[in-house]
N, C-alpha and C. Protein backbone atom coordinates (compact mmCIF):
# COMPACT_ATOMS: atom_id res chain seq x y z
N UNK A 1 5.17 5.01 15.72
CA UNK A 1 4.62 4.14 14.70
C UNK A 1 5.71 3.42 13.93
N UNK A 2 7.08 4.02 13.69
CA UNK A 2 7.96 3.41 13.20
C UNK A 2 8.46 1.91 13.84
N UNK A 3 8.51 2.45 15.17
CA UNK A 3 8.85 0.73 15.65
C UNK A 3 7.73 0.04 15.55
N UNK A 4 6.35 -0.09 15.75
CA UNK A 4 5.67 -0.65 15.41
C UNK A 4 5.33 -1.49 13.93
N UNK A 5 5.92 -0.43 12.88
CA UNK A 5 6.14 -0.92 11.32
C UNK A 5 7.17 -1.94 11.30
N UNK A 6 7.95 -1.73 11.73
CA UNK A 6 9.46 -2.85 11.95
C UNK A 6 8.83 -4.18 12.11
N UNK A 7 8.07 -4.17 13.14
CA UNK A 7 7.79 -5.75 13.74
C UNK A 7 6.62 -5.99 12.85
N UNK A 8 5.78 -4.92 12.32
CA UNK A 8 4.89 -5.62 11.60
C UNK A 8 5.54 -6.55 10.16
N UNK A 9 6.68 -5.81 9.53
CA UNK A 9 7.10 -6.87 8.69
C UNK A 9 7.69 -8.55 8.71
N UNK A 10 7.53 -8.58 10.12
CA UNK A 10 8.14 -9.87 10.22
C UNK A 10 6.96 -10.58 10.70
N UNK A 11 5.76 -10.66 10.43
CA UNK A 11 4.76 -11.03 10.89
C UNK A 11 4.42 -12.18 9.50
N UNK A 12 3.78 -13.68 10.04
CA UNK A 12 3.36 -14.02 8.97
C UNK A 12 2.20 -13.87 8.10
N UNK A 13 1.81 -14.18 6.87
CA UNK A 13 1.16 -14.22 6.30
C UNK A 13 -0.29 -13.66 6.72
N UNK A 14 -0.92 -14.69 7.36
CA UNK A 14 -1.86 -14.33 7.90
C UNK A 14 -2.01 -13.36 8.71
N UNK A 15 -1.36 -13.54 9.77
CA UNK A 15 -0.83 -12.08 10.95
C UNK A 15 -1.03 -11.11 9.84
N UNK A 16 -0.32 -10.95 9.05
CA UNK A 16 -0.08 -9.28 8.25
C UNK A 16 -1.72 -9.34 7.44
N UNK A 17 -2.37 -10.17 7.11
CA UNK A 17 -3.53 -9.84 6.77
C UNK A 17 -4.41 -8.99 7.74
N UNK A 18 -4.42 -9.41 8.92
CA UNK A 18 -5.16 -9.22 9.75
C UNK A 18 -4.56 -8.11 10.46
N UNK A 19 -3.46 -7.86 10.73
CA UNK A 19 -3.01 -6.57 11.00
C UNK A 19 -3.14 -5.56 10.41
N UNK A 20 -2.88 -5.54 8.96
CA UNK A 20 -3.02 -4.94 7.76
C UNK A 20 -4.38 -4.15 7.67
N UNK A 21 -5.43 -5.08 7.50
CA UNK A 21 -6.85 -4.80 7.72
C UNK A 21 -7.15 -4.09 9.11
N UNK A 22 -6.67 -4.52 10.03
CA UNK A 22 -6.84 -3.75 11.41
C UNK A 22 -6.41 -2.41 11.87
N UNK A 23 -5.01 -2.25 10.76
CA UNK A 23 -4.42 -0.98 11.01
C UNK A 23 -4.76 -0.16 10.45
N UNK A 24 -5.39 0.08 9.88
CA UNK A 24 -6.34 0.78 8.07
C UNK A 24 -6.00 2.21 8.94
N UNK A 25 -6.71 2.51 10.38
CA UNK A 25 -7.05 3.90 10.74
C UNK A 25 -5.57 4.32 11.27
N UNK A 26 -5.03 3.31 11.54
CA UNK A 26 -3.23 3.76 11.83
C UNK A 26 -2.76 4.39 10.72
N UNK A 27 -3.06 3.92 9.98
CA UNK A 27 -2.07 4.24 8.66
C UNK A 27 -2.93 5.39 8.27
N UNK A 28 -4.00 5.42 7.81
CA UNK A 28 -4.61 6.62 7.64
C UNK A 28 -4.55 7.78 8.29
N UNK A 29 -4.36 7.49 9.90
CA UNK A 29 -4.23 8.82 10.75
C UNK A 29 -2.84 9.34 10.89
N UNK A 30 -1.91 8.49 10.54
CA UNK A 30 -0.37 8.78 10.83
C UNK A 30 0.02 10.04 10.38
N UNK A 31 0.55 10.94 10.98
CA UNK A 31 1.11 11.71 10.99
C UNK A 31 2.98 11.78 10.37
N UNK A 32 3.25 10.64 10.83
CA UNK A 32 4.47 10.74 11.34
C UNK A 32 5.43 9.76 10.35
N UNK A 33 4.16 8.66 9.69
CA UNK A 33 4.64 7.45 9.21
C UNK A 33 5.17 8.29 7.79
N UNK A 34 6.52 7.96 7.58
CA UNK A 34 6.56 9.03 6.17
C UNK A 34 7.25 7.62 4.89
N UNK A 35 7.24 6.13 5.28
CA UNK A 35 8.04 5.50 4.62
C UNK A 35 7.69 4.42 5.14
N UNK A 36 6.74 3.27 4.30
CA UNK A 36 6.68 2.02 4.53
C UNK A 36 7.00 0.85 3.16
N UNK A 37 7.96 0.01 4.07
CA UNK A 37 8.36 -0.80 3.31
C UNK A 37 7.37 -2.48 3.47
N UNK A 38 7.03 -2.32 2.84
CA UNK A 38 6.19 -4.37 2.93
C UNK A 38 6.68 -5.01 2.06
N UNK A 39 7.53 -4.82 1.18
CA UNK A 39 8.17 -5.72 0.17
C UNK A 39 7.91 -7.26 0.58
N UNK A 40 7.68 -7.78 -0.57
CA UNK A 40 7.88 -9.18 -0.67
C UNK A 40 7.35 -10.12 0.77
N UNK A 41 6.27 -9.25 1.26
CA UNK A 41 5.43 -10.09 1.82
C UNK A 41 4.09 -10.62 1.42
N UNK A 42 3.75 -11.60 1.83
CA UNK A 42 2.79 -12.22 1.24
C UNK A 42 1.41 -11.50 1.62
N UNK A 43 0.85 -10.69 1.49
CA UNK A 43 -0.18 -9.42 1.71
C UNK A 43 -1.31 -9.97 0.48
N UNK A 44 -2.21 -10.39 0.85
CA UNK A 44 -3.76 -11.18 0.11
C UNK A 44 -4.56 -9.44 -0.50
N UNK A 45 -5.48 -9.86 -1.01
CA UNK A 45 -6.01 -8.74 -1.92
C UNK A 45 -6.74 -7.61 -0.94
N UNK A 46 -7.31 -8.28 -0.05
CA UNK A 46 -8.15 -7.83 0.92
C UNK A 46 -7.15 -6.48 1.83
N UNK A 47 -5.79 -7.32 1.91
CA UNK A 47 -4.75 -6.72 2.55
C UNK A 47 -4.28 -5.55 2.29
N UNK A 48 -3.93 -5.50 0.88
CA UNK A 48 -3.36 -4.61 -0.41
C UNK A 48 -4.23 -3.30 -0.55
N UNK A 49 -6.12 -4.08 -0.94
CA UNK A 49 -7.22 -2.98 -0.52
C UNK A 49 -7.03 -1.98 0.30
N UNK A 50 -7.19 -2.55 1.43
CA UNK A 50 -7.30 -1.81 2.75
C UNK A 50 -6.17 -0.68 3.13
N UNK A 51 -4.88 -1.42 2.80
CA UNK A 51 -3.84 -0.70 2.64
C UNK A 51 -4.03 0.97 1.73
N UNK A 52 -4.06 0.27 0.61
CA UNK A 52 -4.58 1.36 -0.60
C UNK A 52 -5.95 2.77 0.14
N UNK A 53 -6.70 1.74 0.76
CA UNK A 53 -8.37 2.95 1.02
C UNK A 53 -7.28 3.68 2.16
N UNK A 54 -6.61 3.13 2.89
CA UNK A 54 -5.83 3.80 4.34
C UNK A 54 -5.09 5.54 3.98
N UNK A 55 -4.22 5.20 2.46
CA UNK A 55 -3.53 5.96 1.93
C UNK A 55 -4.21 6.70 0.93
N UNK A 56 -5.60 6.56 0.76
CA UNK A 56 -6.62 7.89 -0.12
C UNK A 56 -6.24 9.14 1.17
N UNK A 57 -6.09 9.44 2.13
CA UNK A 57 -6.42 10.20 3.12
C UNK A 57 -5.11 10.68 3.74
N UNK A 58 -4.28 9.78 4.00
CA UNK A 58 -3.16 9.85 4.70
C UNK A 58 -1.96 11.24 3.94
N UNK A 59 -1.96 11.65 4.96
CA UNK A 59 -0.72 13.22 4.17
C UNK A 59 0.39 13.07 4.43
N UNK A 60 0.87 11.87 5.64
CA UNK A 60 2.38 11.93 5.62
C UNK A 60 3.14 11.04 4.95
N UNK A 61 2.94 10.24 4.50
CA UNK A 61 3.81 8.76 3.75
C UNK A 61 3.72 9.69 2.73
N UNK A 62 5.35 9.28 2.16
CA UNK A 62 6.21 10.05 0.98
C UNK A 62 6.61 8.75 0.30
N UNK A 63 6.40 7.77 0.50
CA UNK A 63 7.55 6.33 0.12
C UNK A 63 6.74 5.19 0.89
N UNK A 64 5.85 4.73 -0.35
CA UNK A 64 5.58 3.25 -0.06
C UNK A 64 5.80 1.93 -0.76
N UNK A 65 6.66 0.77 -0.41
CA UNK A 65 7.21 0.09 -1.28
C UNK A 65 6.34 -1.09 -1.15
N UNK A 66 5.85 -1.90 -2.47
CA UNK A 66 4.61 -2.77 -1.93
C UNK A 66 5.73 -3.36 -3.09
N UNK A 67 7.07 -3.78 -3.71
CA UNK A 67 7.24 -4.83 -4.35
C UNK A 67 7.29 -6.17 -4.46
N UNK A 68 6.70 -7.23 -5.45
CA UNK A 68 6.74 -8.32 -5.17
C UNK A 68 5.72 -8.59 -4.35
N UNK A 69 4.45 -7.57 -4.49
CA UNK A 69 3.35 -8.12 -3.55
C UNK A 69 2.69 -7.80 -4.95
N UNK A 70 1.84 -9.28 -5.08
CA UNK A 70 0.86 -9.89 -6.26
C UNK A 70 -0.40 -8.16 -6.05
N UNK A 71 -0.32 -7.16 -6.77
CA UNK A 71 -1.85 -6.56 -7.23
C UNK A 71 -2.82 -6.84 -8.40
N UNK A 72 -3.83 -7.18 -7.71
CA UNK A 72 -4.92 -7.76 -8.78
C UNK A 72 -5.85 -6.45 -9.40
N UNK A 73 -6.75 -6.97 -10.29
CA UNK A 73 -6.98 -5.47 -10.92
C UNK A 73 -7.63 -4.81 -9.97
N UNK A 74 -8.52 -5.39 -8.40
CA UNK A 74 -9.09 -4.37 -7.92
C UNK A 74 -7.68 -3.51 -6.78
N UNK A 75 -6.99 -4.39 -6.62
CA UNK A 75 -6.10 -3.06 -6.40
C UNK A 75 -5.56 -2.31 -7.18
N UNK A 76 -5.59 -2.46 -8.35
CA UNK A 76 -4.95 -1.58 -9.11
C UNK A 76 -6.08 -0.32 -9.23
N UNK A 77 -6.91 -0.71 -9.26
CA UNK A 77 -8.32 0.82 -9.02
C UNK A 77 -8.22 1.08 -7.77
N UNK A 78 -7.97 0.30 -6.55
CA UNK A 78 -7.50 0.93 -5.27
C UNK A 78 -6.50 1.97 -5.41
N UNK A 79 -5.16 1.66 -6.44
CA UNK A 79 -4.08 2.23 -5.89
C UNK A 79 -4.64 3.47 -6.71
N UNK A 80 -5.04 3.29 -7.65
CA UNK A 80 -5.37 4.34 -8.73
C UNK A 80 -6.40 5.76 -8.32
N UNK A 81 -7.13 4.95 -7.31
CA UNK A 81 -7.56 6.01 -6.39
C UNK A 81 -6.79 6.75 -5.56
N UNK A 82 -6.26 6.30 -5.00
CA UNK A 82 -4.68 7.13 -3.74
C UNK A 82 -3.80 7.79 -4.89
N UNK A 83 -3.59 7.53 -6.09
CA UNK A 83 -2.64 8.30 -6.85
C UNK A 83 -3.47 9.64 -7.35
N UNK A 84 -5.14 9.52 -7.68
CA UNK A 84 -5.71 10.64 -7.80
C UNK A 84 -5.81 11.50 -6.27
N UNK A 85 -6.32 11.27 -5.31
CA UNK A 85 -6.21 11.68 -4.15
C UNK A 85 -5.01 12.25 -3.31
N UNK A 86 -4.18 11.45 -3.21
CA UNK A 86 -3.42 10.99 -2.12
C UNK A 86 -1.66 12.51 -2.77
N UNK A 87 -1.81 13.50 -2.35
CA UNK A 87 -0.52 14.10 -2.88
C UNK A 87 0.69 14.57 -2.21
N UNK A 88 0.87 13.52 -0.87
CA UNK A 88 2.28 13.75 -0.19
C UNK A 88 2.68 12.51 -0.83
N UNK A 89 2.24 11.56 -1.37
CA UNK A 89 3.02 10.07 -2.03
C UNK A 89 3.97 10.28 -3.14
N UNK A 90 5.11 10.22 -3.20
CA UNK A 90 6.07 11.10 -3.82
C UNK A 90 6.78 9.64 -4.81
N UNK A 91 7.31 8.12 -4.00
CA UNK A 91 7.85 7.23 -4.63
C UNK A 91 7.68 6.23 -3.96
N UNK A 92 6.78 5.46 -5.49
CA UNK A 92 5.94 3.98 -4.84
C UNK A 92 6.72 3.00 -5.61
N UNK A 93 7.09 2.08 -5.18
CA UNK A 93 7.54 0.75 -5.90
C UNK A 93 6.77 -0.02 -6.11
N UNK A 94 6.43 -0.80 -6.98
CA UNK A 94 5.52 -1.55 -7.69
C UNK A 94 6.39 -2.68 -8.23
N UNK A 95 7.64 -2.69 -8.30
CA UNK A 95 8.66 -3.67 -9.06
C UNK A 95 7.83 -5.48 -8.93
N UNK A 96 7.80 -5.90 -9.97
CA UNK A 96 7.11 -6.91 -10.08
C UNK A 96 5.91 -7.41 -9.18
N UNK A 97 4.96 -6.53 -9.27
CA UNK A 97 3.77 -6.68 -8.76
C UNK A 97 2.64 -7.27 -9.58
N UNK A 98 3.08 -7.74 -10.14
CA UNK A 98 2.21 -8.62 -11.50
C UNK A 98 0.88 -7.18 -12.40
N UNK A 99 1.26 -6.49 -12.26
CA UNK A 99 0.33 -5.59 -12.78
C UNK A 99 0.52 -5.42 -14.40
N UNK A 100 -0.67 -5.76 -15.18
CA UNK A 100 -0.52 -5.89 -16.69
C UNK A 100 -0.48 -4.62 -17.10
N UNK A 101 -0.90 -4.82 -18.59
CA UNK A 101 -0.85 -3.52 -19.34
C UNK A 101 -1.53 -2.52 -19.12
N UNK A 102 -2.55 -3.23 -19.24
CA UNK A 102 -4.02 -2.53 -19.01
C UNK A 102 -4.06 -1.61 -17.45
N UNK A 103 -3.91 -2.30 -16.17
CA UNK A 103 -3.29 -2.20 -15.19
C UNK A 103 -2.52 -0.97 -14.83
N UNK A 104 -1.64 -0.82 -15.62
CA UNK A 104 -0.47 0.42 -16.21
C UNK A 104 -1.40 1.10 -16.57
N UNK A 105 -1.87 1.14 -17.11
CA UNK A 105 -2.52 2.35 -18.17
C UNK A 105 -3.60 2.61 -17.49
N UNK A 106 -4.15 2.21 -16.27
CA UNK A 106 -4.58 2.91 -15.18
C UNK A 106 -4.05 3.68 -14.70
N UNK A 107 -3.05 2.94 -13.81
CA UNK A 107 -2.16 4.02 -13.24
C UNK A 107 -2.02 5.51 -13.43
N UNK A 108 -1.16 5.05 -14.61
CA UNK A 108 -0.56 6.28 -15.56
C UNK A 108 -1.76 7.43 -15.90
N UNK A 109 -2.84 7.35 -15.95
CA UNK A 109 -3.70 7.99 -16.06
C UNK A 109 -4.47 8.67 -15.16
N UNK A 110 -3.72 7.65 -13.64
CA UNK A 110 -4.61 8.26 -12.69
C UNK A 110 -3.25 9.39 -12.11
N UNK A 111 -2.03 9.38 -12.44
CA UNK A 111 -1.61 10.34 -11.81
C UNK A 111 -1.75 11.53 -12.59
């Protein structure tokens, strides 16, 4: 699955939507995947979602970096769900993900 993650980051825009959305049960079933980076790709809400419902379930990812990818408030109740759920997720980057206050104070509450 790792080489497969590699090439998915260089995929455009759209591609990674649709991959993204397609891979939901990859990512969810992975065993093995312990570290995904998507930084600063252009990943739509739908994308981000799906991502998020993948990782309510998933036990091996320790390290997922989604920075510089725009979360709107329904991902932020997406992610907020995987932070109540989700307890092999150890260090998530969020670094300018446009997430407000309010936003935060989800979060923070859901871990």
């Amino acid at each position: 699955f790792f080489f497969f993650f590699f090439f998915f980051k260089q995929k455009t825009a759209y591609e990674m939507l649709r991959s993204l959305v397609g891979s939901e049960m990859c990512i969810r079933d992975s065993r093995i995947l312990e570290k995904l980076y998507l930084a600063s790709n252009n990943i739509k809400t739908e994308g981000v979602i799906a991502l998020f419902k993948a990782l309510e379930v998933n036990t091996a990812l320790k390290l997922l970096d989604v920075a510089y990818i725009k979360i709107t408030p329904n991902g932020v109740k997406a992610l907020s769900k995987v932070l109540q759920l989700n307890t092999a997720l150890a260090v998530l980057n969020l670094r300018s993900a446009g997430i407000d206050v309010q936003g935060l104070n989800a979060l923070f509450s859901a871990l």
